[in-house]
C-alpha atoms as a PDB file:
ATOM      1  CA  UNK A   1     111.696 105.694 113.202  1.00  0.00           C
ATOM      2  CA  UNK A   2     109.914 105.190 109.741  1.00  0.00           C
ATOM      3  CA  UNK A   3     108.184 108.064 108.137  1.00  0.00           C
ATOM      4  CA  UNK A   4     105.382 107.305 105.829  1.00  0.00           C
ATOM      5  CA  UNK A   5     103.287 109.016 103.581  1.00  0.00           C
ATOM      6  CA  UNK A   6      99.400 108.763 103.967  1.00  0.00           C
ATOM      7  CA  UNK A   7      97.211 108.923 101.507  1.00  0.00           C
ATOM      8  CA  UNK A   8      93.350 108.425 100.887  1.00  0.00           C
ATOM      9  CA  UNK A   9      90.064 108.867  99.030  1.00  0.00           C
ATOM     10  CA  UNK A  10      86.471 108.699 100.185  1.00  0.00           C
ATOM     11  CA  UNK A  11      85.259 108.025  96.531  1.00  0.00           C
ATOM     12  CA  UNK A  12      86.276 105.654  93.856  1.00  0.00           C
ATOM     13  CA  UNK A  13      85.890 109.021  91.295  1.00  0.00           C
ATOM     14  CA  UNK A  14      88.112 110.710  93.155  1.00  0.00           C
ATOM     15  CA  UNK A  15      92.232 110.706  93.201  1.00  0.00           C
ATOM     16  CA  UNK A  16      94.450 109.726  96.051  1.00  0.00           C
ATOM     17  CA  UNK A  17      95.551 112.762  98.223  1.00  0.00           C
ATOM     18  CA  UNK A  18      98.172 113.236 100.418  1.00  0.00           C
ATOM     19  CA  UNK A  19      97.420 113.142 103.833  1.00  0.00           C
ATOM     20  CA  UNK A  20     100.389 114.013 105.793  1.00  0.00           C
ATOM     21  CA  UNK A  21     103.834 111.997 106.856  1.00  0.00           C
ATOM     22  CA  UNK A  22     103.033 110.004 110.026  1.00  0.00           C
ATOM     23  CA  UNK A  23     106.318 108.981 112.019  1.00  0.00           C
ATOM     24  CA  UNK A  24     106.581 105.561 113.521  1.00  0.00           C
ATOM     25  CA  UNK A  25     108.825 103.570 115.811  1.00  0.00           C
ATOM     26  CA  UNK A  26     107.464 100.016 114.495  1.00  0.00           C
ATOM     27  CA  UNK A  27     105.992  99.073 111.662  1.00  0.00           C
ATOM     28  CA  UNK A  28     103.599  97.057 113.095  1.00  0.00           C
ATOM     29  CA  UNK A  29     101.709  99.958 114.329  1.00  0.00           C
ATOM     30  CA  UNK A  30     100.775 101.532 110.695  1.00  0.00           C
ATOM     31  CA  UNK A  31      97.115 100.445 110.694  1.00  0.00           C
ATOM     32  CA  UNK A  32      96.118 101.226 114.016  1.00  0.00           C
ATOM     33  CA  UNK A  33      98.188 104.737 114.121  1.00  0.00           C
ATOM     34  CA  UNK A  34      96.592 106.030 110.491  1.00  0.00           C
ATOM     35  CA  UNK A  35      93.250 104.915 111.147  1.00  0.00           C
ATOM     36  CA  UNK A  36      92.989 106.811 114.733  1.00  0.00           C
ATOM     37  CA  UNK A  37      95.176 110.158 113.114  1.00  0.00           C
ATOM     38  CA  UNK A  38      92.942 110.187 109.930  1.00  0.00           C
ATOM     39  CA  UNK A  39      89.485 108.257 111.083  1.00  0.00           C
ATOM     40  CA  UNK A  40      87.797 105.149 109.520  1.00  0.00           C
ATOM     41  CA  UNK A  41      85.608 106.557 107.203  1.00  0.00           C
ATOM     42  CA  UNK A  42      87.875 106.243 103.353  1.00  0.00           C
ATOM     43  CA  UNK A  43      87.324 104.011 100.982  1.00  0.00           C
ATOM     44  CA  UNK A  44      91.121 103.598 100.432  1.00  0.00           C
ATOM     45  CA  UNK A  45      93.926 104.558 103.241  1.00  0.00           C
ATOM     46  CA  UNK A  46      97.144 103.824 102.191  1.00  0.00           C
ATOM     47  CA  UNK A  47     100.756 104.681 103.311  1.00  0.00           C
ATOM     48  CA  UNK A  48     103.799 103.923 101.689  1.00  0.00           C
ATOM     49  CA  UNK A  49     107.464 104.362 103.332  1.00  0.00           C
ATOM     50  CA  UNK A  50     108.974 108.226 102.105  1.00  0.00           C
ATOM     51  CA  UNK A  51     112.405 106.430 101.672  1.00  0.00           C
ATOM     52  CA  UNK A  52     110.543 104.276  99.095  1.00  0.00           C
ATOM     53  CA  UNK A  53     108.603 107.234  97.294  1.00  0.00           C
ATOM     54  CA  UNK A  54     110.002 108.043  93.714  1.00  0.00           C
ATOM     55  CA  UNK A  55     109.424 111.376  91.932  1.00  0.00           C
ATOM     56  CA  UNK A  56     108.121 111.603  88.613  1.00  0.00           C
ATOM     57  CA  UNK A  57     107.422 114.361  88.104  1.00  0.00           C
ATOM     58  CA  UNK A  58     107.949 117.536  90.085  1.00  0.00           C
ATOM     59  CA  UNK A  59     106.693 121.145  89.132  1.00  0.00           C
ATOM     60  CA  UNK A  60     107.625 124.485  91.290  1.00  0.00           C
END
């Protein structure tokens, strides 16, 4: 399994927010899988492996 994190916009002025991790078996499924969890209606949708995700910066 390959656990992604989604994220999107619905206007160019606005910033990228995280969605939520979506869990897949095969890669090859991404598009199809994000577009019926999160709906068709961003301008931008995109995911990017966790494993490949790199802190910058983290406050708590």
């Amino acid at each position: 399994m390959t656990r992604y994190q989604v994220y999107g916009r619905k206007a160019y002025n606005e910033p990228l927010t995280l969605l939520a991790p979506l869990e897949l078996a095969d890669d090859a499924e991404l598009k199809t899988q994000a577009l019926d969890k999160y709906g068709d209606d961003w301008i931008e949708l995109v995911a990017a492996r966790e494993e490949d995700v790199t802190e910058v910066a983290l406050k708590r």
